[in-house]
PDB file of N, CA and C in Angstrom:
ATOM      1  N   UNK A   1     135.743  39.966  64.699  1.00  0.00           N
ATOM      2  CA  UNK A   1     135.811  38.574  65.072  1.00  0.00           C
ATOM      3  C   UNK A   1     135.299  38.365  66.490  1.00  0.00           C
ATOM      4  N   UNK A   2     135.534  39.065  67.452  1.00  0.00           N
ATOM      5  CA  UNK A   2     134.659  39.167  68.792  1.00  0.00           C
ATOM      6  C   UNK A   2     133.380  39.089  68.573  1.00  0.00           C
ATOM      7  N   UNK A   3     132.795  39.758  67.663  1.00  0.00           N
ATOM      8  CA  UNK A   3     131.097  39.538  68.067  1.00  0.00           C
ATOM      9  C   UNK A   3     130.891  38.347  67.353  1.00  0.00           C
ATOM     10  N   UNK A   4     131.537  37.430  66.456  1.00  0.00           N
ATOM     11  CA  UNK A   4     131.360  36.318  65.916  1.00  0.00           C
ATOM     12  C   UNK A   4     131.776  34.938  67.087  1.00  0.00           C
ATOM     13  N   UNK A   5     132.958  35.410  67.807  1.00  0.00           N
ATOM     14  CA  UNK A   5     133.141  34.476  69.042  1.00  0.00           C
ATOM     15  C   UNK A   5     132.000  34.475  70.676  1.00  0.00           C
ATOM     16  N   UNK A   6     131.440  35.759  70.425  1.00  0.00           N
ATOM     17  CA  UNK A   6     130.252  35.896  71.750  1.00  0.00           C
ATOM     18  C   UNK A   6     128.662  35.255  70.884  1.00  0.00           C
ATOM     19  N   UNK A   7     128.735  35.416  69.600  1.00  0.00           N
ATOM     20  CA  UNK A   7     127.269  34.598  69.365  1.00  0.00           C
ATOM     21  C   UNK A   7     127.751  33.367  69.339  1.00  0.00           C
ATOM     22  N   UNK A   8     128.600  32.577  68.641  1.00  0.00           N
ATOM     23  CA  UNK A   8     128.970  31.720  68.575  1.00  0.00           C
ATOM     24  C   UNK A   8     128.756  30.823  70.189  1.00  0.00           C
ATOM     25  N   UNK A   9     129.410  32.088  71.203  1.00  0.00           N
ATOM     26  CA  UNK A   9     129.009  31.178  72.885  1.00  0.00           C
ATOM     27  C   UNK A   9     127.447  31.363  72.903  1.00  0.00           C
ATOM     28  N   UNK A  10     126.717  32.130  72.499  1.00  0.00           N
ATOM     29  CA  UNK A  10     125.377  32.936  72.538  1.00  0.00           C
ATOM     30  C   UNK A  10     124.432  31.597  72.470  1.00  0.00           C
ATOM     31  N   UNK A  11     125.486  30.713  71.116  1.00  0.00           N
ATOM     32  CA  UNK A  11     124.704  29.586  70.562  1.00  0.00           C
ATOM     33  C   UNK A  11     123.651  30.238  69.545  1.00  0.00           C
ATOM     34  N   UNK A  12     124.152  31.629  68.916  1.00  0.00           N
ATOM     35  CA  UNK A  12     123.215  31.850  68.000  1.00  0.00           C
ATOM     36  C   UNK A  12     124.094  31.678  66.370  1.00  0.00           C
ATOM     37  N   UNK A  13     122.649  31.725  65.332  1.00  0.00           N
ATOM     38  CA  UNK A  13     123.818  31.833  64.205  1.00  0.00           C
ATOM     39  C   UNK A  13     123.828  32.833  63.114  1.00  0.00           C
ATOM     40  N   UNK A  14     125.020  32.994  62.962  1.00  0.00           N
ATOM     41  CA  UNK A  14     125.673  34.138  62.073  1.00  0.00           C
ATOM     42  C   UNK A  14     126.161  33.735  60.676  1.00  0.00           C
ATOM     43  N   UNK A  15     125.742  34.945  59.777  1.00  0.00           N
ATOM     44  CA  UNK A  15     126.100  35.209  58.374  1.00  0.00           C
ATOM     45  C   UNK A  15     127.296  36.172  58.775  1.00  0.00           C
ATOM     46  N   UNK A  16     128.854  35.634  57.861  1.00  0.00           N
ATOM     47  CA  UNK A  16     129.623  35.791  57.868  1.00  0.00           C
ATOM     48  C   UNK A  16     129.967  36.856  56.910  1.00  0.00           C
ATOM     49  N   UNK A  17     130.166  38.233  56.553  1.00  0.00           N
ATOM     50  CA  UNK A  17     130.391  38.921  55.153  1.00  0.00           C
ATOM     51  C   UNK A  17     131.905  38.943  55.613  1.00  0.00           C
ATOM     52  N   UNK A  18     132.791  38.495  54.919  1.00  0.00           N
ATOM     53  CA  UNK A  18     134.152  39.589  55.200  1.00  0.00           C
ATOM     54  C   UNK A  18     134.409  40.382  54.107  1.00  0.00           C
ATOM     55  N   UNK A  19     135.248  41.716  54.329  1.00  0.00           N
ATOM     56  CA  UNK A  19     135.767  42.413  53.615  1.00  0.00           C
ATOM     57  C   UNK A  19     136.404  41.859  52.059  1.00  0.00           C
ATOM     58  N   UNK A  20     135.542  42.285  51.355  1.00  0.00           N
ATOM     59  CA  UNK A  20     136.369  42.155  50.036  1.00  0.00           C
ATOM     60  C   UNK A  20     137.363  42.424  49.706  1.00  0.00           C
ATOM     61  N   UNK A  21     138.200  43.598  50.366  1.00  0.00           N
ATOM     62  CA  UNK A  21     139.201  44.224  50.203  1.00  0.00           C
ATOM     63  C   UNK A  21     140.404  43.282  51.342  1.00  0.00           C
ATOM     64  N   UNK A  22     140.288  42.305  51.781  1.00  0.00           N
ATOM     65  CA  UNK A  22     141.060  41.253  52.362  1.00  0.00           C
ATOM     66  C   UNK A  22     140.865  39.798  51.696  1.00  0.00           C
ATOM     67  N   UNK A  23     141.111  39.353  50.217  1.00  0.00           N
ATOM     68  CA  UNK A  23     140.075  38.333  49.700  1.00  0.00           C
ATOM     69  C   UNK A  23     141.193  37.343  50.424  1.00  0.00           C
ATOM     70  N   UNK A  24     142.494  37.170  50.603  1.00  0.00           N
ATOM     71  CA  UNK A  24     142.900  36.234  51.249  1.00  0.00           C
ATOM     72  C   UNK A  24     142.421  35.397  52.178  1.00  0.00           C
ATOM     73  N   UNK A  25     142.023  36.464  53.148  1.00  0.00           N
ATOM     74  CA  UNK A  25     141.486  36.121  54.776  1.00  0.00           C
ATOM     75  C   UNK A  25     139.728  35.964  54.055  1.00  0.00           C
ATOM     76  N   UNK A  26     139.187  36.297  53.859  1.00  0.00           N
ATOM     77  CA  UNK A  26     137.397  35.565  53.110  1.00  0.00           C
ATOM     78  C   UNK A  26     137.575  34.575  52.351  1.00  0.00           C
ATOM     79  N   UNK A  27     138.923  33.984  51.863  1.00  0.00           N
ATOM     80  CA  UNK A  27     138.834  32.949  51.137  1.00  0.00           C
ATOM     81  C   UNK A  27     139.005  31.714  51.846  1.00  0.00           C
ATOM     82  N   UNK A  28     140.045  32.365  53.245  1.00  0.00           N
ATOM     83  CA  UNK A  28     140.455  31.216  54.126  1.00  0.00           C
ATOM     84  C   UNK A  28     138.975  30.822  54.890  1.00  0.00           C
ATOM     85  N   UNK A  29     138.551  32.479  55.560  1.00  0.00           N
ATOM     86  CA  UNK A  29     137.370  31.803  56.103  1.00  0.00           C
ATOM     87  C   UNK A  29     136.207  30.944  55.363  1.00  0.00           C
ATOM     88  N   UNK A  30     136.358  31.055  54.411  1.00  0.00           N
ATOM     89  CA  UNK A  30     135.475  30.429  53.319  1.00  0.00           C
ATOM     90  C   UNK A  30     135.779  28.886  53.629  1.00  0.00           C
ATOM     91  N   UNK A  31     136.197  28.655  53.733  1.00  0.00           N
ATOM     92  CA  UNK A  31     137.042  27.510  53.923  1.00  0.00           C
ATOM     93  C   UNK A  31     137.047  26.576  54.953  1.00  0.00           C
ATOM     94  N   UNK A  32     137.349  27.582  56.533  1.00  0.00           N
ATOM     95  CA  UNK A  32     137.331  27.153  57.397  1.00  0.00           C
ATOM     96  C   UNK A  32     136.475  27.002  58.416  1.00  0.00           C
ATOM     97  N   UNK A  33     135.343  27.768  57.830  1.00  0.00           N
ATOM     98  CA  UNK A  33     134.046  27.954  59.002  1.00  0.00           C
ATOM     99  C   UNK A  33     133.095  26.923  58.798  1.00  0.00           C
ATOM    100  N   UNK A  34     133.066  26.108  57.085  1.00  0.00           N
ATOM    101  CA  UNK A  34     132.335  24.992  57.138  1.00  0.00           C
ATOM    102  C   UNK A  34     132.861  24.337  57.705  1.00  0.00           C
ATOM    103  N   UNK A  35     134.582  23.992  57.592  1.00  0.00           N
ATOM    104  CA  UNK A  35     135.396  22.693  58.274  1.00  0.00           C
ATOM    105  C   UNK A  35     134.666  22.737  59.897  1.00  0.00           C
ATOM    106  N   UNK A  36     134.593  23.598  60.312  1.00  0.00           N
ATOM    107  CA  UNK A  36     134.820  23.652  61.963  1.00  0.00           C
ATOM    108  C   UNK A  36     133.268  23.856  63.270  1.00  0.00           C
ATOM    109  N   UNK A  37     132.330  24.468  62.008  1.00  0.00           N
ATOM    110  CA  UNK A  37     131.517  25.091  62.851  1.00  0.00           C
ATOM    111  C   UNK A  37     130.071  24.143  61.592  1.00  0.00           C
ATOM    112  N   UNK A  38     129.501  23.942  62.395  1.00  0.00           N
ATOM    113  CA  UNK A  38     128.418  23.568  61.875  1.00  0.00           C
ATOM    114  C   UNK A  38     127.444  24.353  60.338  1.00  0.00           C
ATOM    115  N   UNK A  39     127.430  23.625  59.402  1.00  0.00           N
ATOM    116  CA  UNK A  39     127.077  24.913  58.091  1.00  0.00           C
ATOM    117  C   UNK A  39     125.232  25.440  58.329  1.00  0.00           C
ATOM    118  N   UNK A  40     124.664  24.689  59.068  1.00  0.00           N
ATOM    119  CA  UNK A  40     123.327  24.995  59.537  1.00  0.00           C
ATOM    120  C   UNK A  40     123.414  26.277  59.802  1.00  0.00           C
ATOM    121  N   UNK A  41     124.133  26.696  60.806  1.00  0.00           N
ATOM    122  CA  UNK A  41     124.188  27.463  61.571  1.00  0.00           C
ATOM    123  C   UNK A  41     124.780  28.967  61.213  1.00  0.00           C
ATOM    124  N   UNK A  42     125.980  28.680  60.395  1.00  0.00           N
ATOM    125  CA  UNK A  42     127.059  29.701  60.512  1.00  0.00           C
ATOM    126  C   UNK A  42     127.688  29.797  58.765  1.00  0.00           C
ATOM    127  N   UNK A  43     127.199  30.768  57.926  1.00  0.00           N
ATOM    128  CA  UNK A  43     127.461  30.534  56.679  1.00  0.00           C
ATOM    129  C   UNK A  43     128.787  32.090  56.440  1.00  0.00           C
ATOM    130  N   UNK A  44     129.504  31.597  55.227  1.00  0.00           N
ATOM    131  CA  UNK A  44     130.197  32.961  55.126  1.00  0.00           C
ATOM    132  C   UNK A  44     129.766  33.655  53.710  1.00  0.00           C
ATOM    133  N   UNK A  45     129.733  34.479  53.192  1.00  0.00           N
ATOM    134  CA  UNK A  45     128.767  34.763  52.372  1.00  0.00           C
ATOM    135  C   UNK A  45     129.922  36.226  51.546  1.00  0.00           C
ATOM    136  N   UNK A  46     130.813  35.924  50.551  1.00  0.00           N
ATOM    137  CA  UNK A  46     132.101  36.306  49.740  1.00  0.00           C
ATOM    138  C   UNK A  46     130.743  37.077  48.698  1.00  0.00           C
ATOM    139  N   UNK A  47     129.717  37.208  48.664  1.00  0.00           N
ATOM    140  CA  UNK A  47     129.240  37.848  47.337  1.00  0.00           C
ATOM    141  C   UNK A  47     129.214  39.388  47.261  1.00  0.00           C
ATOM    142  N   UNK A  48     128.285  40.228  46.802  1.00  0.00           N
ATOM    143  CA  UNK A  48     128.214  41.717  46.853  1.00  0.00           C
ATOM    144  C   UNK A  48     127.049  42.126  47.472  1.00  0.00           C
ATOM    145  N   UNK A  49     127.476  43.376  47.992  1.00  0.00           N
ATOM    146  CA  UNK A  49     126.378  44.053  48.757  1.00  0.00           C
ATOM    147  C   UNK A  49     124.812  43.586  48.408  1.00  0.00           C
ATOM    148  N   UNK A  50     124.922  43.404  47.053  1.00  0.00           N
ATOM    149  CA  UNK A  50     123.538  43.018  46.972  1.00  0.00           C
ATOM    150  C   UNK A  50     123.184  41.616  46.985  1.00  0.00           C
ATOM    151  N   UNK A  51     123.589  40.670  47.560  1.00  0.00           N
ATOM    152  CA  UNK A  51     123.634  39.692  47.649  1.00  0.00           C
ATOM    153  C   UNK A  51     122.912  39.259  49.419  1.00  0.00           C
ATOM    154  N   UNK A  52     124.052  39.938  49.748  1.00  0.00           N
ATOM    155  CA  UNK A  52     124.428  39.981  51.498  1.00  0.00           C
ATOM    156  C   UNK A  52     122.938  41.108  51.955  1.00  0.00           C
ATOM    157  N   UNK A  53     122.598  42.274  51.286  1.00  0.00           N
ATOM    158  CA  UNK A  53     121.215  42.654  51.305  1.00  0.00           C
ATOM    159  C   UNK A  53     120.316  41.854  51.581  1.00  0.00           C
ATOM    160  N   UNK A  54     120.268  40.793  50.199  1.00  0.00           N
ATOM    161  CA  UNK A  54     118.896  39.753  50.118  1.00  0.00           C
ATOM    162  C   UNK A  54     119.229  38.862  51.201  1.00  0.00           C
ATOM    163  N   UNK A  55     120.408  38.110  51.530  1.00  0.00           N
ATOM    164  CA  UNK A  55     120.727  37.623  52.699  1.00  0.00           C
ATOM    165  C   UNK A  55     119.764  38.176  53.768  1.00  0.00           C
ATOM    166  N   UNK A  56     119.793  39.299  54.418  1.00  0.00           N
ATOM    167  CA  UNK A  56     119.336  39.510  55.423  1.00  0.00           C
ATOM    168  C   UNK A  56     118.421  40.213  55.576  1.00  0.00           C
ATOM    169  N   UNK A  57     117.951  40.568  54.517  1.00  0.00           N
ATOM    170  CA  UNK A  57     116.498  41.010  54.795  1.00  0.00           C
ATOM    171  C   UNK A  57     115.626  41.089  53.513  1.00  0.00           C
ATOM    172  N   UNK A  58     116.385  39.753  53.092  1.00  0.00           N
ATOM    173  CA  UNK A  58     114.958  38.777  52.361  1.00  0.00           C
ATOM    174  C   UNK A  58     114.684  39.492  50.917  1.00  0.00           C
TER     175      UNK A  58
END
């Protein structure tokens, strides 16, 4: 969560993966990062490795 609060000051934007093995806390953030933070910018991304792959490098 630190390196998500220093880009966030960075003003850059971040793809969110959380741990599958915490689905509570990825469901909340699921939740709460559109409420709060701009969705342009800052997405959270609950799918599978191969998903979060194509995510980031296309």
């Amino acid at each position: 969560m630190l390196l998500l609060i220093g880009a966030t000051g960075a003003g850059c934007t971040c793809l969110i993966k959380p741990s599958e093995h915490a689905q509570a806390c990825a469901t909340l953030m699921e939740k709460l990062i559109p409420r709060y933070l701009d969705s342009d910018a800052y997405a959270v991304c609950l799918e599978a490795v191969e998903e979060t792959t194509h995510f980031l490098y296309g």
